[in-house]
Protein backbone atom coordinates (compact mmCIF):
# COMPACT_ATOMS: atom_id res chain seq x y z
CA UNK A 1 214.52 88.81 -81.58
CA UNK A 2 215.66 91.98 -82.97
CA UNK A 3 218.48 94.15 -81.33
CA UNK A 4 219.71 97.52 -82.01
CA UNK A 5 223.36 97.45 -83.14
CA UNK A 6 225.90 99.79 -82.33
CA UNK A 7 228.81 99.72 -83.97
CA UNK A 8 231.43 101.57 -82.18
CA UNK A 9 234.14 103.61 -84.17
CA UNK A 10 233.93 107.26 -84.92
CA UNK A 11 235.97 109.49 -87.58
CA UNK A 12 238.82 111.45 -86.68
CA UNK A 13 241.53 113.51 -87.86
CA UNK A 14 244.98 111.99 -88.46
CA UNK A 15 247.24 110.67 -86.02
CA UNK A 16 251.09 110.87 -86.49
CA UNK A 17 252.76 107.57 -87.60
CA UNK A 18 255.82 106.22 -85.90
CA UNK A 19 258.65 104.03 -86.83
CA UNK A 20 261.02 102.57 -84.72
CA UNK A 21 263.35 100.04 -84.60
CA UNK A 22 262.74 97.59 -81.55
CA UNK A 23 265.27 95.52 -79.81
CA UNK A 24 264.52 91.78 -79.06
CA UNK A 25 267.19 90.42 -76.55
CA UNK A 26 270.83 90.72 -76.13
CA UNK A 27 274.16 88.32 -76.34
CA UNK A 28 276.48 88.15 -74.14
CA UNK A 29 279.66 89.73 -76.56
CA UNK A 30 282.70 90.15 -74.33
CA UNK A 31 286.10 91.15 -75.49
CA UNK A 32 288.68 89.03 -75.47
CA UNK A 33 291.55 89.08 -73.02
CA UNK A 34 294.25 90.21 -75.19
CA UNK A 35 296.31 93.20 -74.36
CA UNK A 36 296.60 95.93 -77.26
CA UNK A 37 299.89 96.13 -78.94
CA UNK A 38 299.58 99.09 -80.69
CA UNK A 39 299.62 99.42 -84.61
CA UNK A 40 299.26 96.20 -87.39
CA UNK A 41 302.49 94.36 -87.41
CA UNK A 42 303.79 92.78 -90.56
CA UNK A 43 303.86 89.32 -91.41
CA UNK A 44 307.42 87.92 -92.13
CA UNK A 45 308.72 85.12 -93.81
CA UNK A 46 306.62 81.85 -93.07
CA UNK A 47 307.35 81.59 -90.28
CA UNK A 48 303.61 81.50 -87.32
CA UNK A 49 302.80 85.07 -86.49
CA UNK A 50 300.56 87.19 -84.19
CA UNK A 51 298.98 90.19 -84.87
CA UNK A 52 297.14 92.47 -82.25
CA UNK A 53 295.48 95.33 -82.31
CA UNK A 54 293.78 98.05 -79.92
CA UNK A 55 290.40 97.23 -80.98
CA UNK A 56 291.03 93.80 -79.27
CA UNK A 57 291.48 92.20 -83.03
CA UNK A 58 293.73 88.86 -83.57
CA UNK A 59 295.43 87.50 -86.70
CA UNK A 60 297.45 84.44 -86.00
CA UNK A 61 299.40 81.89 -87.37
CA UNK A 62 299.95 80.13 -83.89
CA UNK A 63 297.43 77.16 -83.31
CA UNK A 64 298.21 77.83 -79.49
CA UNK A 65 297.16 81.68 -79.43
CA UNK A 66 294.22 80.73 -81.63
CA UNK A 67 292.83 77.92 -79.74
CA UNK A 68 293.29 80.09 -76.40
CA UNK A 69 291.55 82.89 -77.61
CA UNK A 70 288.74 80.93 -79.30
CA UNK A 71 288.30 79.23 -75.24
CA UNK A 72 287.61 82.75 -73.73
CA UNK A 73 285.25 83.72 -76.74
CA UNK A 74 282.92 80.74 -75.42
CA UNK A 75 283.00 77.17 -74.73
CA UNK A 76 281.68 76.02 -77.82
CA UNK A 77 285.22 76.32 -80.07
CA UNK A 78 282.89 76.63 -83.05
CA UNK A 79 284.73 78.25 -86.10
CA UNK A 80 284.13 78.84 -89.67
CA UNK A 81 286.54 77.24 -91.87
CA UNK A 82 286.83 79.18 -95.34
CA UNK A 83 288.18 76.98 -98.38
CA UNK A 84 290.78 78.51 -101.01
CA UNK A 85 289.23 79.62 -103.98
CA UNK A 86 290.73 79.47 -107.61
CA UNK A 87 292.66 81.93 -108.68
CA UNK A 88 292.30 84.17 -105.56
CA UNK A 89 295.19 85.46 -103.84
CA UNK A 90 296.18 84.91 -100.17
CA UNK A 91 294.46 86.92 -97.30
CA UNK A 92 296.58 89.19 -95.35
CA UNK A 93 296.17 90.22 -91.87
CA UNK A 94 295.92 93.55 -92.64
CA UNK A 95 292.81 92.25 -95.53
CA UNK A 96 290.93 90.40 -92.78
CA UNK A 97 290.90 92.74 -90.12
CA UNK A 98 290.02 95.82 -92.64
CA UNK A 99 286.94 93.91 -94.28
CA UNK A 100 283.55 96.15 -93.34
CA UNK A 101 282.18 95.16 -89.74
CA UNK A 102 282.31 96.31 -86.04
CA UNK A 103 283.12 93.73 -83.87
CA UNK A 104 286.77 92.27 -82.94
CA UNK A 105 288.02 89.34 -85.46
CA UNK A 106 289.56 86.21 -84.01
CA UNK A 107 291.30 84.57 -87.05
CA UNK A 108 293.80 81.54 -87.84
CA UNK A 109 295.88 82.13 -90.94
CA UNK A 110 298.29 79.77 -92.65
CA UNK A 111 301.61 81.45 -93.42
CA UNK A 112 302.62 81.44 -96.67
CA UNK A 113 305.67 82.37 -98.30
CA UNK A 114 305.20 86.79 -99.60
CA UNK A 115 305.05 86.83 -103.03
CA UNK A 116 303.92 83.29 -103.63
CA UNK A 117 301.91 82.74 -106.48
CA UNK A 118 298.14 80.74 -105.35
CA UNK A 119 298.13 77.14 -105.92
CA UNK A 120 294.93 76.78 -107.82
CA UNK A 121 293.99 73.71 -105.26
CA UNK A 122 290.04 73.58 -105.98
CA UNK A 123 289.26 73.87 -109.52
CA UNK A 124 286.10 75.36 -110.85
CA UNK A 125 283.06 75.01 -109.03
CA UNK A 126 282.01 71.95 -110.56
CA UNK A 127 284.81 69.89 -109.17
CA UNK A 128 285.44 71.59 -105.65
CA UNK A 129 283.14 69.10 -103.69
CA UNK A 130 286.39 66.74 -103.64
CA UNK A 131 288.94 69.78 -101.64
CA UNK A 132 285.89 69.91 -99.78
CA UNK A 133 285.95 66.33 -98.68
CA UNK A 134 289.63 66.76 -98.77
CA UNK A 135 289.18 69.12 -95.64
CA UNK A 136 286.10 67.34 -93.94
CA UNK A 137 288.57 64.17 -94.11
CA UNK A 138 291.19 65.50 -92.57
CA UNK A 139 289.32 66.91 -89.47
CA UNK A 140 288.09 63.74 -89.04
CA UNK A 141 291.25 62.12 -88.65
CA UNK A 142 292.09 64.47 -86.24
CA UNK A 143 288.56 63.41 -84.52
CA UNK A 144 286.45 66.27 -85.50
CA UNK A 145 282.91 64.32 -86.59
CA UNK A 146 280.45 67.03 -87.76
CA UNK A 147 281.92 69.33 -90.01
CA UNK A 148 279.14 71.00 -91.79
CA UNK A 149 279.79 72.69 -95.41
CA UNK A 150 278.05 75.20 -96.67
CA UNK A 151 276.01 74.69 -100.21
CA UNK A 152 277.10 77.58 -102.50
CA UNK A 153 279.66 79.73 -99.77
CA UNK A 154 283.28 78.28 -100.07
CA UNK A 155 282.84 77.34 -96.18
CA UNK A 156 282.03 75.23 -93.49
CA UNK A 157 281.14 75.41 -89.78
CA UNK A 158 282.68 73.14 -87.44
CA UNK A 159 282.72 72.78 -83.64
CA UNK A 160 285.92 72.19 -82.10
CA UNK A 161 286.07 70.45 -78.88
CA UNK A 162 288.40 70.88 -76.24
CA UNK A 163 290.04 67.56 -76.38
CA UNK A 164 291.03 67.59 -80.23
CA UNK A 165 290.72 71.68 -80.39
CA UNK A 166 294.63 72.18 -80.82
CA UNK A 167 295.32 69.06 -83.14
CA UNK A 168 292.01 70.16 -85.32
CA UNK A 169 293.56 73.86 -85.56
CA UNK A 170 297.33 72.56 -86.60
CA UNK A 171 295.76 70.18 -89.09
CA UNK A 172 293.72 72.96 -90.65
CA UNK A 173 296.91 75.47 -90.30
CA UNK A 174 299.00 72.85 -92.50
CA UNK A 175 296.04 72.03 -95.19
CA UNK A 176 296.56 73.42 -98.51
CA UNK A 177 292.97 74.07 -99.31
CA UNK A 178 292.08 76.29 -96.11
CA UNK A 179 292.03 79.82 -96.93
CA UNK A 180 291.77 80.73 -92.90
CA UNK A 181 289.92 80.05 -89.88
CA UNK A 182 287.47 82.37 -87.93
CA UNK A 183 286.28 82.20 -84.59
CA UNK A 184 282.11 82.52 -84.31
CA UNK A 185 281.12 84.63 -81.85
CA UNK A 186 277.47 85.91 -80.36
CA UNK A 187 276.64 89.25 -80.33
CA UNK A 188 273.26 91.29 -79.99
CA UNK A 189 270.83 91.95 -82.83
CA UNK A 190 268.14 94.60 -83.82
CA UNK A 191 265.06 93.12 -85.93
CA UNK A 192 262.94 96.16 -86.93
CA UNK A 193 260.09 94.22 -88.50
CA UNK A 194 258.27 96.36 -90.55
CA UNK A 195 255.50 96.20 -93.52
CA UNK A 196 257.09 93.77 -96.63
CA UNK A 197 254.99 95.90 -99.03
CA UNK A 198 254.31 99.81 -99.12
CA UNK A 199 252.12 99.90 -96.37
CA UNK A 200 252.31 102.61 -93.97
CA UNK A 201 252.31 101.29 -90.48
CA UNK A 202 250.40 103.70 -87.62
CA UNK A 203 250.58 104.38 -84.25
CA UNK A 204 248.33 101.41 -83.09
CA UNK A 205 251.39 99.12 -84.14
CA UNK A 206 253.92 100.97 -82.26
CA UNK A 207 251.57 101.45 -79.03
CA UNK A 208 251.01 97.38 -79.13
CA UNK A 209 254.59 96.19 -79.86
CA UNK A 210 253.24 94.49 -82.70
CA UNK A 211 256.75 95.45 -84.86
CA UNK A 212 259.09 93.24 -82.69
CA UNK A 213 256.11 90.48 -82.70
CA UNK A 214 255.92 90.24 -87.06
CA UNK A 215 259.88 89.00 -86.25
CA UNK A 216 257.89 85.99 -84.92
CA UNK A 217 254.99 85.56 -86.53
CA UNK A 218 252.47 87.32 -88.67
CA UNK A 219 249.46 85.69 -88.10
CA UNK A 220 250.00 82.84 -90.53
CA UNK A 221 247.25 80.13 -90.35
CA UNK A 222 244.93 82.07 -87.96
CA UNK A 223 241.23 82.64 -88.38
CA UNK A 224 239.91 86.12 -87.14
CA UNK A 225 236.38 86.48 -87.15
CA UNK A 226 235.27 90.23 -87.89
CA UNK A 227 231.23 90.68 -86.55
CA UNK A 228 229.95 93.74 -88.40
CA UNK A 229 228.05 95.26 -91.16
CA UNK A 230 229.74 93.24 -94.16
CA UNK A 231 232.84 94.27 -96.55
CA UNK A 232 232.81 96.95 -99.05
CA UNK A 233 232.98 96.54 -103.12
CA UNK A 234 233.46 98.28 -105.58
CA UNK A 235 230.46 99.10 -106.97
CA UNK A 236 231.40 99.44 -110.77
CA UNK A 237 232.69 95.91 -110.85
CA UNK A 238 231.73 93.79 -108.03
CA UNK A 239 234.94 93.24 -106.42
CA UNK A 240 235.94 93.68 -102.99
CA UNK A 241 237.68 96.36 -102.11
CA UNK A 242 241.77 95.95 -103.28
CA UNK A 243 243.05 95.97 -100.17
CA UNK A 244 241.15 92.73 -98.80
CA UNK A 245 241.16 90.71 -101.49
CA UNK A 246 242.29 86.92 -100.42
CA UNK A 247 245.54 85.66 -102.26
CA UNK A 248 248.16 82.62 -102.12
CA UNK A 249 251.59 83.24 -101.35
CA UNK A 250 254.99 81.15 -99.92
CA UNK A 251 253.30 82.10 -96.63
CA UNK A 252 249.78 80.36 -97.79
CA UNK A 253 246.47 81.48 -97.89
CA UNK A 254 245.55 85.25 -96.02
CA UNK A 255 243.54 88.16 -96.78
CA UNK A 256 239.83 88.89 -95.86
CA UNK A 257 236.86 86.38 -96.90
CA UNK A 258 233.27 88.23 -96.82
CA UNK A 259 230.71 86.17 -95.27
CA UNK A 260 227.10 86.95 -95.44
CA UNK A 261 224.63 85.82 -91.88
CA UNK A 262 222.14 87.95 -92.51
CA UNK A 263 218.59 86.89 -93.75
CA UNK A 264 217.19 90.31 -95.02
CA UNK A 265 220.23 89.52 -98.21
CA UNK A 266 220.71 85.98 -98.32
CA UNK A 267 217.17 84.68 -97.98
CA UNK A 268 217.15 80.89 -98.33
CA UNK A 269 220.75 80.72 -98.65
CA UNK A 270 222.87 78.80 -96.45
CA UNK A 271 225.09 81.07 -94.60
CA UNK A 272 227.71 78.66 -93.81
CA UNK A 273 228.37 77.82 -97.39
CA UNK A 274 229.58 81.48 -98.09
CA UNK A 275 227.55 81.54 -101.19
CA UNK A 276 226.04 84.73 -100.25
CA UNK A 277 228.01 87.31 -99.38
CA UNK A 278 226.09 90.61 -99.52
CA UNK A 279 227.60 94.32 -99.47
CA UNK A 280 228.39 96.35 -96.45
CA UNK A 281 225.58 98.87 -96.05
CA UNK A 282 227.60 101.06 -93.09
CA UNK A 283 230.99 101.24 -93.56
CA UNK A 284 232.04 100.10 -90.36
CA UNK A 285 232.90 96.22 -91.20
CA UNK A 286 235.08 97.34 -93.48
CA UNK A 287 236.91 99.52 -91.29
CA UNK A 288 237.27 96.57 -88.49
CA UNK A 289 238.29 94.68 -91.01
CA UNK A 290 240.89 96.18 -92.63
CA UNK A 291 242.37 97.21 -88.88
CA UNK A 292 242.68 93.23 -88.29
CA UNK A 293 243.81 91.40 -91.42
CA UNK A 294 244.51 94.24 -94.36
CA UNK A 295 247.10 92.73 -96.34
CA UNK A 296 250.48 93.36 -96.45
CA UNK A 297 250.90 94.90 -99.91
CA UNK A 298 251.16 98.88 -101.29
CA UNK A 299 247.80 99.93 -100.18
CA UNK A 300 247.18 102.11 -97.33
CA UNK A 301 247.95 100.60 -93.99
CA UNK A 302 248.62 96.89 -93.41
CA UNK A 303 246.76 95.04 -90.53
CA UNK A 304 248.29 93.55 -87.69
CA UNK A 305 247.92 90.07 -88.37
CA UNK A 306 248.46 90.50 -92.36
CA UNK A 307 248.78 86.51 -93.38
CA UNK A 308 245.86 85.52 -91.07
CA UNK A 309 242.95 84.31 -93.18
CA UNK A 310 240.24 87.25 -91.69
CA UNK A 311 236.61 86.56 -91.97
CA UNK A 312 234.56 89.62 -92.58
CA UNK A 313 230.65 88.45 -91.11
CA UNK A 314 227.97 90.30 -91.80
CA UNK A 315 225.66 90.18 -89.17
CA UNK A 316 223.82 93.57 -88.98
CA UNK A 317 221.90 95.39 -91.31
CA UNK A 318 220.92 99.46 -92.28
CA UNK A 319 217.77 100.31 -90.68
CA UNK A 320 217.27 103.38 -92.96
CA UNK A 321 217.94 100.53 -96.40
CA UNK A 322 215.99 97.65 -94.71
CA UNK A 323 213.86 98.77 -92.40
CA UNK A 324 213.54 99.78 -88.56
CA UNK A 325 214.07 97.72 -85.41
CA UNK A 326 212.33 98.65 -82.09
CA UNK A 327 211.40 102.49 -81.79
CA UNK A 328 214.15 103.63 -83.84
CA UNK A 329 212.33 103.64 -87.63
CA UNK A 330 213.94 104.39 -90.93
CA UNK A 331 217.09 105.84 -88.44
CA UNK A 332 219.73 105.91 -90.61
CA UNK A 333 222.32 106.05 -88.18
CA UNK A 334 221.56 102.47 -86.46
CA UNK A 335 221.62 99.31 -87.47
CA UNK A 336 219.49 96.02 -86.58
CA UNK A 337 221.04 92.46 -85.34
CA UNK A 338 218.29 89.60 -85.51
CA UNK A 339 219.32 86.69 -82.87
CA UNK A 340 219.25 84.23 -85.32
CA UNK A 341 222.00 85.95 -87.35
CA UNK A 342 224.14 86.60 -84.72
CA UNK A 343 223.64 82.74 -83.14
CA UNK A 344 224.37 81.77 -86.54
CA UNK A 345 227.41 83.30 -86.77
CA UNK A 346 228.85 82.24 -83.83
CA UNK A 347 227.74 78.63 -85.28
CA UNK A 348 230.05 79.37 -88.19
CA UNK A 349 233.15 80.11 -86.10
CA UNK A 350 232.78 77.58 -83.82
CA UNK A 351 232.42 74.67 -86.20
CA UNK A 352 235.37 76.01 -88.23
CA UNK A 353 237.20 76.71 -85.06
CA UNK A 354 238.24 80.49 -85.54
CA UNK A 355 241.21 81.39 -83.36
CA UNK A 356 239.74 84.70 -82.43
CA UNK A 357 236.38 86.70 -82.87
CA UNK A 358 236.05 90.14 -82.77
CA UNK A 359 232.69 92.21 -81.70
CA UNK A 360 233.33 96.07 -82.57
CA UNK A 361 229.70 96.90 -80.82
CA UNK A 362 227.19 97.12 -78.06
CA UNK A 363 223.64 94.87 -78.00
CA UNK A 364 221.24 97.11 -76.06
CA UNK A 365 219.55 93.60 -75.70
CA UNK A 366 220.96 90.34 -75.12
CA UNK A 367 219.58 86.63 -73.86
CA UNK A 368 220.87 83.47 -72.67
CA UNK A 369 220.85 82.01 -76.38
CA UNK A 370 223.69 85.13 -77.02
CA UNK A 371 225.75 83.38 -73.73
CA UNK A 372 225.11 79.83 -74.26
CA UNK A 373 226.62 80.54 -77.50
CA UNK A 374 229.10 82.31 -77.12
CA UNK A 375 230.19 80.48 -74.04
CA UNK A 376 229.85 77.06 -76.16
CA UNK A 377 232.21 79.19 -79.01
CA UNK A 378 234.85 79.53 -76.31
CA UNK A 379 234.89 76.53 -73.98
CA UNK A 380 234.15 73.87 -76.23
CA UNK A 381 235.09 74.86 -79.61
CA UNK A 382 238.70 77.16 -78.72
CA UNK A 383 237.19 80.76 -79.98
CA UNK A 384 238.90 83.08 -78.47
CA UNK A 385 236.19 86.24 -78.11
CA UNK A 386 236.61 89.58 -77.75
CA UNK A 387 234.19 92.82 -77.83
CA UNK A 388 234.12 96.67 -77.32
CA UNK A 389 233.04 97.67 -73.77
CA UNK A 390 231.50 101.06 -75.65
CA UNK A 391 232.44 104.63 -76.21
CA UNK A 392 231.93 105.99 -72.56
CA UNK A 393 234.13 106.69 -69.81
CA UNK A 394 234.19 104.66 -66.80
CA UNK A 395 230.65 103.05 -65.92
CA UNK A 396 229.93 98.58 -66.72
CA UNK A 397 231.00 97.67 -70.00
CA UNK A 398 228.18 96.90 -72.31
CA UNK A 399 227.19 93.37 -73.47
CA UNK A 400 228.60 91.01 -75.23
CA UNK A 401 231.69 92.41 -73.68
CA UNK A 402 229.71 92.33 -70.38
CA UNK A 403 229.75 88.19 -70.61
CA UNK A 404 232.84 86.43 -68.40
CA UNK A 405 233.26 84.62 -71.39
CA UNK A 406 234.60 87.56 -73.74
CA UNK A 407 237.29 90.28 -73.04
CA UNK A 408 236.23 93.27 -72.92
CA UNK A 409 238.27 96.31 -74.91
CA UNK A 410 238.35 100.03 -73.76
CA UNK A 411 239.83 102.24 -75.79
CA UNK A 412 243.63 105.04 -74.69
CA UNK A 413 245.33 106.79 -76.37
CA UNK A 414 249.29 106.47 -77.51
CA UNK A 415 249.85 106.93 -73.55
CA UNK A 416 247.84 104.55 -72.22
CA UNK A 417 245.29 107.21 -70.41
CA UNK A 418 241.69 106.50 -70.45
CA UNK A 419 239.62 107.01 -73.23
CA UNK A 420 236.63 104.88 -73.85
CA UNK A 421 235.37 102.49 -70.60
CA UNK A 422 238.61 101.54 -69.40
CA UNK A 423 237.48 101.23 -66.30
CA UNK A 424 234.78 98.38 -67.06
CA UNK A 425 237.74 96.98 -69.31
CA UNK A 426 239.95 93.62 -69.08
CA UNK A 427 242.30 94.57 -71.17
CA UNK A 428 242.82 98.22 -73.68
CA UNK A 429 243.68 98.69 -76.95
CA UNK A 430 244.84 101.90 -78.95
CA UNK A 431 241.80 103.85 -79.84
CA UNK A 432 242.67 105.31 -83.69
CA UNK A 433 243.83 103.58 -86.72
CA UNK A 434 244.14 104.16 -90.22
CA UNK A 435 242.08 101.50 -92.77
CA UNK A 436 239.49 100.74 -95.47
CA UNK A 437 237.01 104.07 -96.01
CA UNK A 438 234.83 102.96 -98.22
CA UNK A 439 232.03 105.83 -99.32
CA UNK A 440 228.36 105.41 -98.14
CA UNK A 441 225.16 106.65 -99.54
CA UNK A 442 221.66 106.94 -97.68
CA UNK A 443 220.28 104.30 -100.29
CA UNK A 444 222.58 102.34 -101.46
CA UNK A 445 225.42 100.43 -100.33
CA UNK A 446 228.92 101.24 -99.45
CA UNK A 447 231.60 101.89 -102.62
CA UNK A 448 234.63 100.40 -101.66
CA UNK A 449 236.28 102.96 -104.78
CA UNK A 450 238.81 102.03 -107.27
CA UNK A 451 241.90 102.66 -106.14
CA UNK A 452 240.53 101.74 -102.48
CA UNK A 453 239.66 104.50 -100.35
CA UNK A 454 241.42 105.07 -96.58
CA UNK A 455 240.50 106.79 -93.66
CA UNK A 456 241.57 107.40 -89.95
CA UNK A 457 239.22 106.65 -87.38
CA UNK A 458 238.47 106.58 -83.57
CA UNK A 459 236.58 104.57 -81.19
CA UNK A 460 236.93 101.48 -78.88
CA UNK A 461 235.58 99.72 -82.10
CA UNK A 462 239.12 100.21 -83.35
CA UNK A 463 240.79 99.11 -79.87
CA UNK A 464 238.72 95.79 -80.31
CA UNK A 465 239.71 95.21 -83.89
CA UNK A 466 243.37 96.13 -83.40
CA UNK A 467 243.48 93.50 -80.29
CA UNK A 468 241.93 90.98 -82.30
CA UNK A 469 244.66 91.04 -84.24
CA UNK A 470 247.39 90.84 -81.55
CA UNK A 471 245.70 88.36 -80.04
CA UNK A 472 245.70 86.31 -83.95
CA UNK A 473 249.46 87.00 -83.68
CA UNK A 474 249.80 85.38 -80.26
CA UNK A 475 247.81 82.29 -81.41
CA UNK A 476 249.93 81.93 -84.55
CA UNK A 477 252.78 81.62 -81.94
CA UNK A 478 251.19 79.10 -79.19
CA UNK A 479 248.65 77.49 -81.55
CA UNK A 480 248.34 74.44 -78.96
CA UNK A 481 247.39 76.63 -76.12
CA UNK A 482 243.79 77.18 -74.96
CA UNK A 483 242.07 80.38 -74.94
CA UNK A 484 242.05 80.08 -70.95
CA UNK A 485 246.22 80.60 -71.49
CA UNK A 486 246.20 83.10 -74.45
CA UNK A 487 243.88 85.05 -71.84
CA UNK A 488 246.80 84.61 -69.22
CA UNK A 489 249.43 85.51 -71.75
CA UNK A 490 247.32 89.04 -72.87
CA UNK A 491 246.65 90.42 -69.68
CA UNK A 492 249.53 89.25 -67.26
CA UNK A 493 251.96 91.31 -69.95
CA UNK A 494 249.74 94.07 -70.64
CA UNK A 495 251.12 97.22 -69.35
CA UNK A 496 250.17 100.07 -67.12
CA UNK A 497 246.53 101.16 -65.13
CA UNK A 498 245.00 100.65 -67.71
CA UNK A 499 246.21 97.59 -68.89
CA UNK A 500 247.67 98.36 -72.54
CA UNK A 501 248.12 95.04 -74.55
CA UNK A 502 251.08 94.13 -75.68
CA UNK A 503 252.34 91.61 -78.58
CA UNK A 504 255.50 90.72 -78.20
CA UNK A 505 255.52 90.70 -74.71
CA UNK A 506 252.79 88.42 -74.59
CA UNK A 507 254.17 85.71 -77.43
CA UNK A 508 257.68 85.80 -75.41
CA UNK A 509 256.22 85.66 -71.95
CA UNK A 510 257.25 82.27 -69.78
CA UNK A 511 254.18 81.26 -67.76
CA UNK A 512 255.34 80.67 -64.34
């Protein structure tokens, strides 16, 4: 069988990029009970003293005020116990509570005589383990058991429980080789994640939350499957285009791999061995690609799931380069699917269980060998599939995003109003994105250019591609749950009529 293809993204003029920072959670960071007593007093003689300020700040010498203090900063008592170092001279108060930061200090300090010269108690480095053990024996004598040093900071956390708190404080008061004693407290923090190379990041990873998300993952270890018309190259060398090259890293293996289903270009080749992996002769792939799994490096604009391992399939090809399909001949605008290359592909993801597969088009034909299929790729094998419902407003969504089996994407804009069939949608995703442009010619295939070429384009081909990718993130972070749950996870966290998906909202959310 032979089905038009119709790919579903359209050019358009630059959209503004946005960076924010994005706020995951908050601590619980009260001030302690201590009343202000004006400005730093001094320390004097060696005698235990306390030193309070207005900003709710506490220097002590007092093992009492210390350990009180440390109980209404949390019921944990854990501290940090810094170690003398050679050479260095003796904190003061008015040192510790002056050192760059925002937040009230809670500290224990030994008194020690003005004046005094440092007792070089630790040595050089090479020797300090033994003051170390010096310190980790004596709080365990006074029954602290898990002191836990640090390996290159002169420093060690402990947790102080309430029973030995007071006796564990004194101890550490007395001991020549602590420097001082701070309390540990919780307090909010801000992750902005953000690109680790050059890349620009766009609107599309604002609108989906997809910053706050790359705090938790980035799509390590995930399989995207892109369904199009193949991945550019360069045509002087060969090469695929810079920007989707696959690489090894400390994260492992990610980038896009160009796979080839098609039988006009691989003849008697095995598909499934990846042996033949033919140009893109539209464009389009490449863009869908790129929008998914574009790596993270100085190149144009990184993909959402950047260290997922994304599969660029070829499964269409150029009517006006290979021929005609149905009444449309020599049109150089469409593009042909056979049913064996598109069952084929589906094959291919099943059997090498891709976490997510991504249809940027519209059959204007389908069959029961397209559901079977595709239902087999989801229920059996764990494919999570999703598809464009096409470029129209309101009306059914078109097939394969038609099937129960598949979610279907409609496209809005950075406000969440309705763009492209959002009302035939299950869930929408943001309809422009910047990615791989690679130039095409009426007879030849698709140059990929050297340095790569970008673009910005529109389309609910773009909304499909750019949820494919959050939904790669939010399998990277539940990789034991089914696609049934991922499916729960997407839509009961996507936001507003029409249904905006959301990343880290949907990683984070606790299923009832």
């Amino acid at each position: 069988m032979q089905t038009r293809f119709r790919p579903l993204g359209r050019s358009a003029l630059a959209a503004p990029m946005v960076a924010v920072p994005l706020l995951l959670g908050a601590c619980d960071d009260r001030p302690l009970p201590i009343e202000p007593a004006g400005e730093l007093a001094s320390v004097a003689g060696v005698a235990p003293s306390t030193v309070r300020t207005a900003g709710g700040d506490l220097v002590t010498g007092d093992a009492a005020a210390f350990a009180q203090a440390l109980a209404e900063i949390g019921p944990e008592g854990e501290v940090l116990v810094w170690l003398k170092e050679a050479g260095t001279p003796g904190p003061s108060p008015e040192f510790l509570i002056n050192l760059p930061g925002s937040g009230a200090e809670t500290i224990a300090l030994p008194a020690e005589t003005p004046g005094a010269k440092r007792r070089n108690n630790l040595g050089p480095a090479s020797i300090r383990g033994a003051s170390v053990q010096a310190v980790v024996r004596a709080l365990g004598e006074a029954g602290v058991d898990d002191p836990r040093p640090m390996q290159a900071l002169p420093v060690m956390s402990v947790r102080l429980r309430e029973p030995v708190r007071l006796a564990a404080l004194r101890v550490l008061l007395r001991h020549p080789n602590v420097d001082y004693v701070s309390a540990v407290r919780s307090q909010a923090i801000e992750f902005t994640g953000l690109p680790t190379g050059l890349n620009a990041e766009d609107t599309r990873h604002t609108v989906h939350d997809v910053l706050s998300a790359w705090d938790i993952t980035r799509g390590s270890g995930v399989k995207i499957g892109i369904m199009d018309s193949g991945l550019a190259r360069v045509a002087a060398t060969g090469n695929f285009h810079e920007d989707a090259l696959f690489t090894t890293s400390t994260f492992g293996n990610y980038g896009v791999v160009g796979m080839g289903f098609v039988d006009d270009e691989c003849g008697s080749t095995p598909a499934s061995t990846g042996s033949c992996i033919p140009y893109d002769d539209r464009g389009h792939g490449s863009i869908m690609a790129g929008l998914a799994g574009a790596n993270d490096n100085d190149l144009g604009s990184v993909g959402i799931a950047p260290f997922a391992t994304t599969y660029s399939m070829k499964i269409s090809w150029n009517t006006y380069i290979r021929g005609y399909c149905g009444s449309y001949p020599w049109d150089e605008s469409t593009s042909c699917l056979e049913g064996d290359d598109f069952i084929r592909a589906i094959d291919y993801a099943a059997i090498n269980r891709f976490h997510v597969l991504s249809m940027s088009f519209w059959l204007q034909k389908t069959n029961s060998d397209d559901y079977r299929a595709l239902s087999t790729a989801y229920n059996t094998y764990g494919v999570f599939l999703v598809a464009a419902t096409g470029n129209t407003v309101g009306g059914a969504a078109q097939y394969p995003a038609a099937y129960d089996v598949v979610m279907g994407v409609g496209g809005v804009d950075a406000a969440g109003n309705n763009l492209y069939s959002t009302a035939a949608r299950d869930v929408s995703g943001y309809y422009f994105g910047r990615s791989l442009n690679p130039t095409c010619y009426k007879t030849s295939y698709c140059d990929a250019g050297s340095p790569g070429l970008y673009g910005n384009f529109t389309g609910s081909s773009i909304a499909t591609a750019t949820v494919a990718g959050v939904v790669g993130l939010v399998r990277a972070a539940h990789p034991t749950e089914t696609p049934a749950q991922i499916w729960q996870r997407i839509t009961a966290t996507a936001e507003g009529t029409n249904k905006v998906v959301k990343a880290n909202a949907a990683i984070n959310w606790v299923r009832p």
